[in-house]
C-alpha atoms as a PDB file:
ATOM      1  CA  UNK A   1      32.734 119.090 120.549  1.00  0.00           C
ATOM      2  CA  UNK A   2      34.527 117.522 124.130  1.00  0.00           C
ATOM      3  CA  UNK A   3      34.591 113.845 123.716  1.00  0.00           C
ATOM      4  CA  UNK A   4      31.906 112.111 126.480  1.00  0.00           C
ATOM      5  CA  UNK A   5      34.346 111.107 129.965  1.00  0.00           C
ATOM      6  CA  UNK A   6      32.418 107.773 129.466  1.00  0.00           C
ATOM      7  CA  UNK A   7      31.408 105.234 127.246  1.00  0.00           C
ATOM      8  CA  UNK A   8      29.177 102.528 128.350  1.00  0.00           C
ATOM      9  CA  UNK A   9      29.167  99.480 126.090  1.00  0.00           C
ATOM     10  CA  UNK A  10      25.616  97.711 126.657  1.00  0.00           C
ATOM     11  CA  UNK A  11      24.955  94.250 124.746  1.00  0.00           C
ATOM     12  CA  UNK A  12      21.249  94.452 124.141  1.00  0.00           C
ATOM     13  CA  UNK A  13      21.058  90.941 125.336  1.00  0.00           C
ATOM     14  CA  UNK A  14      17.971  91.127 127.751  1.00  0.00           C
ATOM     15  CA  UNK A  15      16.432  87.627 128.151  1.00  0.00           C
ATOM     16  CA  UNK A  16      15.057  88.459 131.938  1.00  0.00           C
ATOM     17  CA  UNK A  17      13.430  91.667 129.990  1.00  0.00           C
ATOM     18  CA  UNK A  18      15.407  94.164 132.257  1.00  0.00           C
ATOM     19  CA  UNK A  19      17.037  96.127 129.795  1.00  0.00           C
ATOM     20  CA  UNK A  20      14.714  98.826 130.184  1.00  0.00           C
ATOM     21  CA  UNK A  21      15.471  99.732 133.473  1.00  0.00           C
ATOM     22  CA  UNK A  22      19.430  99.582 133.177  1.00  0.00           C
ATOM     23  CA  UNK A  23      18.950 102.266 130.553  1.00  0.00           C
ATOM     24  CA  UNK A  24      16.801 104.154 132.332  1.00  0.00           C
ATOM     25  CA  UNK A  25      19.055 104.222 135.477  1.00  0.00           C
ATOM     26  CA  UNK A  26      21.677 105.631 132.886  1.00  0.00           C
ATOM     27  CA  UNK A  27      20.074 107.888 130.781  1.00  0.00           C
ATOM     28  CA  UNK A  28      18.861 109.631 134.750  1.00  0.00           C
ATOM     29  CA  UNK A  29      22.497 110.161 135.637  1.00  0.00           C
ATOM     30  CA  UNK A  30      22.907 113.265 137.257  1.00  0.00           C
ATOM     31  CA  UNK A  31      26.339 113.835 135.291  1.00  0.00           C
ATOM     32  CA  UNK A  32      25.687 114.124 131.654  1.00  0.00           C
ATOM     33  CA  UNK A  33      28.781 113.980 129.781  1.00  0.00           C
ATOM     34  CA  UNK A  34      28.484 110.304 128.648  1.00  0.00           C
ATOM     35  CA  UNK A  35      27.385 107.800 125.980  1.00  0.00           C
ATOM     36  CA  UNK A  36      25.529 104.807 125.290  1.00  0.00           C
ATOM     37  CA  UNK A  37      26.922 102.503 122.430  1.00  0.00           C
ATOM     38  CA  UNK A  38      24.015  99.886 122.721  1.00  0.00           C
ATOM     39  CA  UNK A  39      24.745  97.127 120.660  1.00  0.00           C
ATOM     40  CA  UNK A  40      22.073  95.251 118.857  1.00  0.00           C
ATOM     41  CA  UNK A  41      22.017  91.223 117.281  1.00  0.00           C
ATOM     42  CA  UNK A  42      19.991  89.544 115.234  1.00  0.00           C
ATOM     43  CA  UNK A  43      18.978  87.305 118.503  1.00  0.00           C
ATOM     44  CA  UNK A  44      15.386  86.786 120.247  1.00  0.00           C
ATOM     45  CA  UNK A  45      16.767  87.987 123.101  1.00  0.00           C
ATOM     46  CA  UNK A  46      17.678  91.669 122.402  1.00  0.00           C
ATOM     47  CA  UNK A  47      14.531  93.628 121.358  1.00  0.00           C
ATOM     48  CA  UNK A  48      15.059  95.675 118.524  1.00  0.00           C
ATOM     49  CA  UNK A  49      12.258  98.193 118.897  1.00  0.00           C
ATOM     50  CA  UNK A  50      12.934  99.348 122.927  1.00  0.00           C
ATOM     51  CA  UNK A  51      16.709  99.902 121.242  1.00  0.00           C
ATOM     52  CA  UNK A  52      15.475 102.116 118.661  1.00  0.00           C
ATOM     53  CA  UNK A  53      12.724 104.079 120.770  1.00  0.00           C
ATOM     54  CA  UNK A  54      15.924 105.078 123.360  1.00  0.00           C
ATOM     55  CA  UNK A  55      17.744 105.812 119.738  1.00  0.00           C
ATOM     56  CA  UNK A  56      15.142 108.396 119.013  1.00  0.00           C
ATOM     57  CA  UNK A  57      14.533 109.115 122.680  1.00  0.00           C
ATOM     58  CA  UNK A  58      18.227 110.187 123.481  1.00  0.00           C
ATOM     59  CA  UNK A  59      21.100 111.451 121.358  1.00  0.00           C
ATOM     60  CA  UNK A  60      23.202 110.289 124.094  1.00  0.00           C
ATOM     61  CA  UNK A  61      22.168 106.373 122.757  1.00  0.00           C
ATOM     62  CA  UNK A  62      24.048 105.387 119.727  1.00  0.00           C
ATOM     63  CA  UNK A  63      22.773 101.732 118.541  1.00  0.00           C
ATOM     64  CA  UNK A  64      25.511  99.084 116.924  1.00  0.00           C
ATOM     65  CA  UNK A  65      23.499  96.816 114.641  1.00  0.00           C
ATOM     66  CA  UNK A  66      25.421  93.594 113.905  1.00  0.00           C
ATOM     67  CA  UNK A  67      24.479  91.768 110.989  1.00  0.00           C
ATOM     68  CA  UNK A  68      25.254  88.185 112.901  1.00  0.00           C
ATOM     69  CA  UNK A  69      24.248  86.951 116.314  1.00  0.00           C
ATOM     70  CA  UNK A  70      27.581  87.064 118.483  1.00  0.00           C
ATOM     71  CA  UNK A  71      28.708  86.386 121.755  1.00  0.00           C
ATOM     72  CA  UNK A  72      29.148  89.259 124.740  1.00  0.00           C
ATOM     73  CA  UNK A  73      32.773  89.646 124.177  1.00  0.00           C
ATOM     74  CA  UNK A  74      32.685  90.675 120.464  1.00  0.00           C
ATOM     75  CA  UNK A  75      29.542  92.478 121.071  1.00  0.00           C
ATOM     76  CA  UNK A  76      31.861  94.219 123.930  1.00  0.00           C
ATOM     77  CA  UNK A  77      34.344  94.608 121.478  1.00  0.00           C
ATOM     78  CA  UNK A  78      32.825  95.659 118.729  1.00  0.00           C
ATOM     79  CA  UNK A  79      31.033  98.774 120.816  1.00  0.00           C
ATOM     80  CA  UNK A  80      34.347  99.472 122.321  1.00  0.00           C
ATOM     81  CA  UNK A  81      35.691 100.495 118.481  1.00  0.00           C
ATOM     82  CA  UNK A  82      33.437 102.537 118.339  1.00  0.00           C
ATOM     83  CA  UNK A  83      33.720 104.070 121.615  1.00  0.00           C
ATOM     84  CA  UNK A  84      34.389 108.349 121.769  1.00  0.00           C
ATOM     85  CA  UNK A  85      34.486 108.646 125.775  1.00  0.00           C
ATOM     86  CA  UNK A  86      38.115 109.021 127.461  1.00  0.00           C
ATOM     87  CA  UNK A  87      36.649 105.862 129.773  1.00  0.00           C
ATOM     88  CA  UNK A  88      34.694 102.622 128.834  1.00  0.00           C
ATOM     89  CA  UNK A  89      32.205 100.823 130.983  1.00  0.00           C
ATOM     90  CA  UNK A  90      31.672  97.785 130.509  1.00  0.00           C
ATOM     91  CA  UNK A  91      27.231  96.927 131.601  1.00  0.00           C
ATOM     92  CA  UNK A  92      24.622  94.192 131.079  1.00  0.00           C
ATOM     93  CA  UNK A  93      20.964  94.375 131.114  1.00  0.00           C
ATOM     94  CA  UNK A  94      20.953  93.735 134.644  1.00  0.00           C
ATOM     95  CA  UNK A  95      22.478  96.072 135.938  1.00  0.00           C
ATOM     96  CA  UNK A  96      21.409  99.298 137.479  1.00  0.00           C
ATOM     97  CA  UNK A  97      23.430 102.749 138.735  1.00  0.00           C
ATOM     98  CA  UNK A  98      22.149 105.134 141.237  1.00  0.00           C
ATOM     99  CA  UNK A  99      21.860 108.373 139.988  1.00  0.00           C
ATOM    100  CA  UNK A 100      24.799 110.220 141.167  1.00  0.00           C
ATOM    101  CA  UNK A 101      27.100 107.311 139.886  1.00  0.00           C
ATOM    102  CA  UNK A 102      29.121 108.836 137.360  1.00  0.00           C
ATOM    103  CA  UNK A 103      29.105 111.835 139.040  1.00  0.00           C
ATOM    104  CA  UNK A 104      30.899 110.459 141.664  1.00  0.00           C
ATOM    105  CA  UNK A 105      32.916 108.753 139.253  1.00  0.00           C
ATOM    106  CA  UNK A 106      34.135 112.296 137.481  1.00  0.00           C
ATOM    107  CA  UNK A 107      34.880 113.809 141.089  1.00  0.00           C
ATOM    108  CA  UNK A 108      37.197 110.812 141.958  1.00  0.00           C
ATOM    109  CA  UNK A 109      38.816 111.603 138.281  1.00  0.00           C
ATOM    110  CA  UNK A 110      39.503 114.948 139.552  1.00  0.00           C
ATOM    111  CA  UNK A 111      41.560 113.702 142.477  1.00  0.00           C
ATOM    112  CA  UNK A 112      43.116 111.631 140.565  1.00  0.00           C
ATOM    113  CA  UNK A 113      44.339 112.906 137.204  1.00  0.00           C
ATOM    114  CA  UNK A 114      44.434 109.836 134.306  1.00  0.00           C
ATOM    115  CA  UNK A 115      44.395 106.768 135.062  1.00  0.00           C
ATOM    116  CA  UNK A 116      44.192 103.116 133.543  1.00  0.00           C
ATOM    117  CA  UNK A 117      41.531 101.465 136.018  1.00  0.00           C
ATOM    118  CA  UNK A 118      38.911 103.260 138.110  1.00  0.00           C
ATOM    119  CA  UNK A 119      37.920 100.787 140.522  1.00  0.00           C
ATOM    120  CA  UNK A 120      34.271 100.874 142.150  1.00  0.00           C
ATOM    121  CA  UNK A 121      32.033  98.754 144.569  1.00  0.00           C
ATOM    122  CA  UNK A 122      28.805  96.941 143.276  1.00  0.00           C
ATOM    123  CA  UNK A 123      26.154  95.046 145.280  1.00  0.00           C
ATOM    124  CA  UNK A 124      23.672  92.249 144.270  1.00  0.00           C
ATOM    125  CA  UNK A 125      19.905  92.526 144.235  1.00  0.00           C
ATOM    126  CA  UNK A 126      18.135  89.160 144.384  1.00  0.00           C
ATOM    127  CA  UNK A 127      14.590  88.442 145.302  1.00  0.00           C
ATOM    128  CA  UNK A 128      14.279  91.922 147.740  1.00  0.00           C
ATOM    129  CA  UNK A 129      17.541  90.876 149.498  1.00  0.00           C
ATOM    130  CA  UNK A 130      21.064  93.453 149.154  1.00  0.00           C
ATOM    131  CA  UNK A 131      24.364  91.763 149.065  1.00  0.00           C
ATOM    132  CA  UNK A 132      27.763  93.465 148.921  1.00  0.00           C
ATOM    133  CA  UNK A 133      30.268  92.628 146.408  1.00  0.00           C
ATOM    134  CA  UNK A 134      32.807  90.009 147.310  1.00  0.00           C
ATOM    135  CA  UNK A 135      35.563  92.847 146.825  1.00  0.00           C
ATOM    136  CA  UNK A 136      33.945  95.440 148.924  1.00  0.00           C
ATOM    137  CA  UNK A 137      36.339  95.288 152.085  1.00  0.00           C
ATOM    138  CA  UNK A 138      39.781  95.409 149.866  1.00  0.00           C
ATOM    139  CA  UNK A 139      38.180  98.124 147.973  1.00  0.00           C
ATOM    140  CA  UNK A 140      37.623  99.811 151.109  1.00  0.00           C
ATOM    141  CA  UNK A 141      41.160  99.091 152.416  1.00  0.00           C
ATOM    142  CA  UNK A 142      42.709 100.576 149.688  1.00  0.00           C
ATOM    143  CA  UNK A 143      43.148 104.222 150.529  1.00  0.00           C
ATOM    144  CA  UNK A 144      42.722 107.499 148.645  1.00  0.00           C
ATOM    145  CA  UNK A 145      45.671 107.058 146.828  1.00  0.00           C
ATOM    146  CA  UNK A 146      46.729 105.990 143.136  1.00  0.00           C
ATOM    147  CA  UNK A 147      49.041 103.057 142.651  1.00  0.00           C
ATOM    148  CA  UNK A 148      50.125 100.440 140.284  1.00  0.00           C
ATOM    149  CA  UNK A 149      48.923  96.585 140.730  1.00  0.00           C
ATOM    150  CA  UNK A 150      52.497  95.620 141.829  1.00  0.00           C
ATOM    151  CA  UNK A 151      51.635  97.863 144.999  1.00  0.00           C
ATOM    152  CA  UNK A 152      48.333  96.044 145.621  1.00  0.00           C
ATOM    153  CA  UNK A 153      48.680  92.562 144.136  1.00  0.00           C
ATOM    154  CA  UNK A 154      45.359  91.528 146.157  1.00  0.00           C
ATOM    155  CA  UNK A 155      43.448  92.913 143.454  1.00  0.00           C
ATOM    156  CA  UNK A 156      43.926  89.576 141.191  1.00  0.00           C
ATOM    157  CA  UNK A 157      42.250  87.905 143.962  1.00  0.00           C
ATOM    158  CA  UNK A 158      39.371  89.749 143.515  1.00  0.00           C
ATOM    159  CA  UNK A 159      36.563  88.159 141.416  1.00  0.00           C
ATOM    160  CA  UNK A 160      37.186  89.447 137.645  1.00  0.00           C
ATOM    161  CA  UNK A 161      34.363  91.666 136.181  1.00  0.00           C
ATOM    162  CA  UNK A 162      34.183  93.941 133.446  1.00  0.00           C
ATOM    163  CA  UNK A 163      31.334  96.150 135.394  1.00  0.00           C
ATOM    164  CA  UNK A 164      33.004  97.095 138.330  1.00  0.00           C
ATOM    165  CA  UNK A 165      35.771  99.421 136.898  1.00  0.00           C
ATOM    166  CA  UNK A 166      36.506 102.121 133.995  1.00  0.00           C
ATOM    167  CA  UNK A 167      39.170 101.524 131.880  1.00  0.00           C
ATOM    168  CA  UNK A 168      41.061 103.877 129.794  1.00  0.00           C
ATOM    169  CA  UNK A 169      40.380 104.109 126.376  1.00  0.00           C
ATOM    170  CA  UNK A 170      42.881 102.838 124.301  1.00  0.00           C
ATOM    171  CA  UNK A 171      43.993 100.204 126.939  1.00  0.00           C
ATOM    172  CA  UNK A 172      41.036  98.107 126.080  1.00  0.00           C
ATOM    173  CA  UNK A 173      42.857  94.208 126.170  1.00  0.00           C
ATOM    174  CA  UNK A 174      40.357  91.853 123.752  1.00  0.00           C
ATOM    175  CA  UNK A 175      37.694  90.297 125.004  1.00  0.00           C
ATOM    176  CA  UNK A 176      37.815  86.727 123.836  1.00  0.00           C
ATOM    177  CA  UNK A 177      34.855  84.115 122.087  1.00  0.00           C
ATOM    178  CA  UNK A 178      32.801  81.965 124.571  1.00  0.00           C
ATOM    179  CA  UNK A 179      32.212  81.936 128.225  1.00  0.00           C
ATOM    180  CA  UNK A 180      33.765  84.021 130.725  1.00  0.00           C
ATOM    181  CA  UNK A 181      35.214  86.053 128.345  1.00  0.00           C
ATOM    182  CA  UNK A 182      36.305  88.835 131.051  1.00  0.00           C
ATOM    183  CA  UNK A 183      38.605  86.747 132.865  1.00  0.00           C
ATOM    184  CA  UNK A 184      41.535  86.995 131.181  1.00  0.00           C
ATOM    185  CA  UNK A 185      40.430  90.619 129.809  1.00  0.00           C
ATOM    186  CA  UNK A 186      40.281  91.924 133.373  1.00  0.00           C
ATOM    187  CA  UNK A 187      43.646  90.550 134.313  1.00  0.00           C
ATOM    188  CA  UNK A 188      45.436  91.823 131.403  1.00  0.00           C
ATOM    189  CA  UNK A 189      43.913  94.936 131.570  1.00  0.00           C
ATOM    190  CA  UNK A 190      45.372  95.457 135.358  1.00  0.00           C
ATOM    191  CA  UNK A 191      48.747  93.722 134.362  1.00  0.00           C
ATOM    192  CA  UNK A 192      49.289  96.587 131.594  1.00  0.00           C
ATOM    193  CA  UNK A 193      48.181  99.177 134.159  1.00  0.00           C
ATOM    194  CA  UNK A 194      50.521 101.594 135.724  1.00  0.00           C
ATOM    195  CA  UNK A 195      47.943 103.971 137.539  1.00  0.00           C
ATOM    196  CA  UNK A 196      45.450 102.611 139.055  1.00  0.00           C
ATOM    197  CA  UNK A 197      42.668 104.172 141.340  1.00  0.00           C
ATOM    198  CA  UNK A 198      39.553 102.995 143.910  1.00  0.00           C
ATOM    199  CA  UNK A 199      36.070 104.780 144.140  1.00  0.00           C
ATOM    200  CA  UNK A 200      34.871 103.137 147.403  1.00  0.00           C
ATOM    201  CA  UNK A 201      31.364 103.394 147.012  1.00  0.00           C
ATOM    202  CA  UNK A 202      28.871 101.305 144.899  1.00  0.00           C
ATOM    203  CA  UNK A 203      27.799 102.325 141.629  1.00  0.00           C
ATOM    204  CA  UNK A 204      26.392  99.084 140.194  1.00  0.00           C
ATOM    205  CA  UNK A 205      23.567  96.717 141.020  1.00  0.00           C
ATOM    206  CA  UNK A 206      23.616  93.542 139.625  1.00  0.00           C
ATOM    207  CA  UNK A 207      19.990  92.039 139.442  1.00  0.00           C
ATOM    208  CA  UNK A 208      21.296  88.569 139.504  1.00  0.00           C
ATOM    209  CA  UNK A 209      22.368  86.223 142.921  1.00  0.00           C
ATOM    210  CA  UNK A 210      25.633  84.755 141.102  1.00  0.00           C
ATOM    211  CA  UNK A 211      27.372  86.005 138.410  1.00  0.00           C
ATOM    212  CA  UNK A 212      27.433  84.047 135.091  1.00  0.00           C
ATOM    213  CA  UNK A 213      27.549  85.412 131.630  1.00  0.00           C
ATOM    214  CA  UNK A 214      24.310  85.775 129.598  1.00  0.00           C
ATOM    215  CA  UNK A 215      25.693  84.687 126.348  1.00  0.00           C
ATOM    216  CA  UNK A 216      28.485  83.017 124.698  1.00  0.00           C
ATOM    217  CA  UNK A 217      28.924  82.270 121.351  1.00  0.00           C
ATOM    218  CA  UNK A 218      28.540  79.357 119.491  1.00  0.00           C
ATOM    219  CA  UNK A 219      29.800  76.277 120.960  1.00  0.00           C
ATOM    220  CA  UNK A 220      30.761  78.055 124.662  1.00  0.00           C
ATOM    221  CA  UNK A 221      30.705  76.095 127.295  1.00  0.00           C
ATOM    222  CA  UNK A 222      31.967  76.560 130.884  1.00  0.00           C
ATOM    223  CA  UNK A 223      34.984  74.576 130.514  1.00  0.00           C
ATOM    224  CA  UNK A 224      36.001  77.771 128.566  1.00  0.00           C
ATOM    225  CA  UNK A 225      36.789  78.919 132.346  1.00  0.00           C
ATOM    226  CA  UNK A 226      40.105  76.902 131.942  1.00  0.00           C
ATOM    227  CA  UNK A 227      41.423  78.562 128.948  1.00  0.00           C
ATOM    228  CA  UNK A 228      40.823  82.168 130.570  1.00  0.00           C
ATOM    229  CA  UNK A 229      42.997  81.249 133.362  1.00  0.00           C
ATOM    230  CA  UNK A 230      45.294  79.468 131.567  1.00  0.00           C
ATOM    231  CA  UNK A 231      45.663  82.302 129.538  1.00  0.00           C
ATOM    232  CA  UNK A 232      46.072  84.755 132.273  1.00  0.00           C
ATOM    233  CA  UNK A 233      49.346  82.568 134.087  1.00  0.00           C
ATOM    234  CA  UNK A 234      50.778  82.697 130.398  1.00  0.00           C
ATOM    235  CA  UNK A 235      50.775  86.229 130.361  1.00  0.00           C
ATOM    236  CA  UNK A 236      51.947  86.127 134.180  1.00  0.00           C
ATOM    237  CA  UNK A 237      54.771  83.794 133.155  1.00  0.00           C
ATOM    238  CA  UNK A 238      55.940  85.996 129.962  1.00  0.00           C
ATOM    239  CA  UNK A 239      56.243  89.317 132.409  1.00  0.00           C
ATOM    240  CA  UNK A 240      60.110  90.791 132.093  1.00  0.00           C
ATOM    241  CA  UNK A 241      62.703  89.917 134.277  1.00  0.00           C
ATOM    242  CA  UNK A 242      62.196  92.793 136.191  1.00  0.00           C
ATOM    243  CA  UNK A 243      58.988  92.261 136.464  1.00  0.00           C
ATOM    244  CA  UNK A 244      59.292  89.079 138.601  1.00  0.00           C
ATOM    245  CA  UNK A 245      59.124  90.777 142.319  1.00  0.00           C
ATOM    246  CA  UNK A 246      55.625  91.606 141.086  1.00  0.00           C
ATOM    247  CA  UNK A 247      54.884  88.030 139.380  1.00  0.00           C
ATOM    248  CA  UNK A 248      55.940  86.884 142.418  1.00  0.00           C
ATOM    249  CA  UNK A 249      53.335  88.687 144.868  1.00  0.00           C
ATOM    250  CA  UNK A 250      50.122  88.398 142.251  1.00  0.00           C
ATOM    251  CA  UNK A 251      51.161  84.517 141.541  1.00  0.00           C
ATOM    252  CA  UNK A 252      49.049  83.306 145.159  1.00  0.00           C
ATOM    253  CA  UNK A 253      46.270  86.178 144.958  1.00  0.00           C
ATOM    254  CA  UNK A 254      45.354  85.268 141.197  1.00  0.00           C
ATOM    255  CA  UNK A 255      45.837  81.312 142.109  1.00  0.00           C
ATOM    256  CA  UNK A 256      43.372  81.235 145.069  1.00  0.00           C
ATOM    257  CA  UNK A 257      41.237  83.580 142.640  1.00  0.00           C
ATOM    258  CA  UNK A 258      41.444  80.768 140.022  1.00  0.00           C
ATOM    259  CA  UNK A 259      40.720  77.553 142.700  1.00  0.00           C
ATOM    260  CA  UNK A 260      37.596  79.965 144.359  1.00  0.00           C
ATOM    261  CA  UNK A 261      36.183  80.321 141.008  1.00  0.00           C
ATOM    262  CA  UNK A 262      36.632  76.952 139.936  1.00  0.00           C
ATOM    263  CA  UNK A 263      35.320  75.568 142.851  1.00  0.00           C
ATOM    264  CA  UNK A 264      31.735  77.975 142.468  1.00  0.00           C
ATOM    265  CA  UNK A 265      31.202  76.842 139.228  1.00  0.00           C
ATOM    266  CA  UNK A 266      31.779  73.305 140.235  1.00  0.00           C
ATOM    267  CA  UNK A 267      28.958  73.846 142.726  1.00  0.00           C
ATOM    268  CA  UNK A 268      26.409  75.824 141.025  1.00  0.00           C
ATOM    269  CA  UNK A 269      23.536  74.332 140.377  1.00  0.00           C
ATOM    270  CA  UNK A 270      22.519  74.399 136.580  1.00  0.00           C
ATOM    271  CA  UNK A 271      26.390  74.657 135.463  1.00  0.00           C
ATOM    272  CA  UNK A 272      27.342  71.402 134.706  1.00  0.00           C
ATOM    273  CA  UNK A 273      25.672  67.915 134.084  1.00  0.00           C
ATOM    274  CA  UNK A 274      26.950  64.876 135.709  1.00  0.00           C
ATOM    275  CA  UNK A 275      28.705  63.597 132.866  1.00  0.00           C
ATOM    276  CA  UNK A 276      30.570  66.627 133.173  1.00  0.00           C
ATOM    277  CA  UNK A 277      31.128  67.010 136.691  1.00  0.00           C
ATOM    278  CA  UNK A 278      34.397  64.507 136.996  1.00  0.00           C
ATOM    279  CA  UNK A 279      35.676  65.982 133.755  1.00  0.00           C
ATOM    280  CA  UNK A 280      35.662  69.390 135.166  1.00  0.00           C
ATOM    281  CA  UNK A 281      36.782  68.334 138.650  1.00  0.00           C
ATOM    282  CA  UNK A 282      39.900  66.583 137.042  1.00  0.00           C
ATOM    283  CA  UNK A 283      40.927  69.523 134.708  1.00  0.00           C
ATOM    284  CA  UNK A 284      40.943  71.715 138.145  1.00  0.00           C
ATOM    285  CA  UNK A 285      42.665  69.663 139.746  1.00  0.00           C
ATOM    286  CA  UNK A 286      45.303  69.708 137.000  1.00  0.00           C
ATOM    287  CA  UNK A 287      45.498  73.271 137.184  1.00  0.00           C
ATOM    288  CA  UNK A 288      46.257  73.297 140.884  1.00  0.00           C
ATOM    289  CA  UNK A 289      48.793  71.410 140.497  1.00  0.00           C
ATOM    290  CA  UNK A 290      50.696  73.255 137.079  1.00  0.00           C
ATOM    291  CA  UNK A 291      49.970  76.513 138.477  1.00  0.00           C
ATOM    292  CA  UNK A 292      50.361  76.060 142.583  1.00  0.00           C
ATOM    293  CA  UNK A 293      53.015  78.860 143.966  1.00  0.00           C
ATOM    294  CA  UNK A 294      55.727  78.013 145.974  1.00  0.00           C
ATOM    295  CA  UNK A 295      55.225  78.341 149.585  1.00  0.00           C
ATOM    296  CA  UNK A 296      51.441  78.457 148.925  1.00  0.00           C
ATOM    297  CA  UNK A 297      49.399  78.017 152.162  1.00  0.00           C
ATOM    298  CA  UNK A 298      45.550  77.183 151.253  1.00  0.00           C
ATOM    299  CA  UNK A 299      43.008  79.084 153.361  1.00  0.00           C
ATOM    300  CA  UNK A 300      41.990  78.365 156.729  1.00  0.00           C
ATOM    301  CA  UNK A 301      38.525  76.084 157.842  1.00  0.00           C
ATOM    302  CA  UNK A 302      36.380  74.367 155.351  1.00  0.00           C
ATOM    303  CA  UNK A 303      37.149  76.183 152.302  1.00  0.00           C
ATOM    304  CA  UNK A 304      40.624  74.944 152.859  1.00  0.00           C
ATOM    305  CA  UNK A 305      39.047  71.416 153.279  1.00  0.00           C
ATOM    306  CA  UNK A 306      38.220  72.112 149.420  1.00  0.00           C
ATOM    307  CA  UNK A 307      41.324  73.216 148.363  1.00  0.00           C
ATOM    308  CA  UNK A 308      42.611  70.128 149.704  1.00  0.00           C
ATOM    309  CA  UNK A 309      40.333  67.620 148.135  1.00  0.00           C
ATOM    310  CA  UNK A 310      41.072  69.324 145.010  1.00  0.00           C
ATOM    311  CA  UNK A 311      44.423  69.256 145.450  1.00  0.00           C
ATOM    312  CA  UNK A 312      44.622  65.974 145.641  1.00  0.00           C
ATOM    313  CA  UNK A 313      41.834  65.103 142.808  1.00  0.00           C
ATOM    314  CA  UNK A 314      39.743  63.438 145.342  1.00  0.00           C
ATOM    315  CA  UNK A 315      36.503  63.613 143.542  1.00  0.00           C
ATOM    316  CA  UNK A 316      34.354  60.954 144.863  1.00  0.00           C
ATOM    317  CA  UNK A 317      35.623  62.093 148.614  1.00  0.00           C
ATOM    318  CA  UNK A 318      34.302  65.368 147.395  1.00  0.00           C
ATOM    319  CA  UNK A 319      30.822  64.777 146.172  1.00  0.00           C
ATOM    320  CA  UNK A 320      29.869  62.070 148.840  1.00  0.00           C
ATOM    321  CA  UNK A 321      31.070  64.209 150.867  1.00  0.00           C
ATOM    322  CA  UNK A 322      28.985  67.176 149.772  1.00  0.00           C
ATOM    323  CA  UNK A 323      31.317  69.239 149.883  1.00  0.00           C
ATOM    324  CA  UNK A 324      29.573  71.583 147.722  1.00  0.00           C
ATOM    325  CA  UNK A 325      27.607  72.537 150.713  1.00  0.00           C
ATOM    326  CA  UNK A 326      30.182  73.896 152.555  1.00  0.00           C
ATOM    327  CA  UNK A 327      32.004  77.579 152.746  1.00  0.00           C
ATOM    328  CA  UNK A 328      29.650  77.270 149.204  1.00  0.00           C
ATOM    329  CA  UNK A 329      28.621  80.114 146.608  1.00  0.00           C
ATOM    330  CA  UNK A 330      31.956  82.072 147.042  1.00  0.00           C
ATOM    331  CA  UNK A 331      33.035  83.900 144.162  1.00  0.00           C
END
């Protein structure tokens, strides 16, 4: 028996209750050579009989029971090693596909022979209102063609996700403990690549106005964001000689990535307390300055107004400021 073109790797992490529907959206694909490695914890929050009616319902569901509760990137990981499809697909609860998604997914294949990272669009559903990803008009730049990063280095200034791209399998990079564990998975996945490929059209819905991870494990916090990153210019920094034209040109992309992201969870409500708030502001502020390219020039308007405050670690000019306010929510 042909191996499935896809795996999708689905934590069974579903405190909003929506898991339902994101396996029904799959399990109503129009293309049918695919699998479902749904992976179950001990938690609350992943309901163990709706896992086990789709396991009887579906031979296309395979359930990963985990003896201890875990965080999203070894439940990621541990599906993945189990994985048969020649792609993985990386979902959470909340997210939806329309029904011709991996269809259109396998067509693009077709084009394109192998390669190490389909790219796709996604959009956000939140309270009846439709919003396009933040990558939809480089995705849509991007042409029919494939290339490696080096010949598109404004992908690592894209926001990193897991859920808007298949990956090959056996290129899966590890998906770390704690929060915002695709980060630096995403970036070393598209460091490693050589052939990489865009679907421009949306194939995921993401049920959720901002993007923030539903689980970490024990003792995550979001100051975990600063290890991802850092871990992401160390790789940067270790790339070949030969490899620095390319370091080079993805050093500003992946750096205004970092400061954007930094920034939105800086203003997101519900992120941080105010004890934390100057902490986090600080250790920002210290990465702009270790990891600011040469030549860099900051972005036009207010969000450049941010940039600068940060640069200089003006905190309190920042917050009476409320600063937070403006060019905010930009992932």
């Amino acid at each position: 028996m042909a191996p499935p073109l896809i795996t999708v790797v689905l934590p069974a992490y579903d405190e909003q209750g929506q898991l339902k529907e994101c396996l029904d959206s799959l399990l109503g694909q129009s293309f049918r050579e695919f699998e479902v490695i749904v992976v179950q914890t001990p938690s609350e929050h992943c309901p163990e009989r709706l896992v086990e009616a789709y396991e009887l319902r579906d031979a296309r569901v395979r359930v990963l029971r985990l003896d201890a509760e875990t965080g999203i990137g070894r439940a990621r990981m541990a599906g993945a090693a189990h994985a048969r499809g020649q792609y993985l697909l990386f979902l959470d609860a909340d997210h939806l596909l329309p029904e011709d998604a991996f269809e259109a997914m396998d067509a693009r294949l077709a084009e394109t022979g192998e390669v190490d990272v389909l790219l796709f669009g996604h959009n956000r559903e939140y309270r009846g209102k439709l919003w396009p990803g933040n990558a939809a008009e480089l995705l849509a730049a991007t042409g029919p063609g494939v290339f490696s990063p080096a010949e598109l280095p404004e992908l690592f200034g894209a926001p990193p996700l897991a859920w808007d791209r298949l990956m090959r399998s056996g290129t899966i990079p590890a998906f770390p403990d704690g929060f915002y564990e695709e980060v630096s998975a995403v970036h070393r996945s598209l460091l490693a690549a050589t052939r990489v490929a865009v679907l421009d059209r949306e194939c995921v819905t993401i049920r959720r106005r901002h993007t923030l991870h539903p689980a970490g494990s024990e003792g995550a916090t979001h100051f975990d964001l600063f290890d991802r990153y850092e871990s992401t210019f160390e790789l940067l920094g270790a790339q070949p000689a030969e490899a620095e034209p390319v370091t080079a040109t993805v050093r500003p992309h992946l750096f205004t990535r970092m400061v954007r992201h930094y920034l939105f969870v800086f203003d997101l409500p519900g992120c941080l307390t105010r004890a934390e708030r100057p902490q986090f502001f600080q250790r920002a502020a210290e990465h702009y300055k270790r990891f600011l390219p040469h030549g860099y020039r900051r972005p036009e308007g207010r969000e450049g107004i941010k940039f600068s405050l940060l640069a200089s670690n003006s905190y309190a000019t920042f917050e009476v400021a409320k600063f937070s306010r403006l060019a905010g929510g930009r992932r």
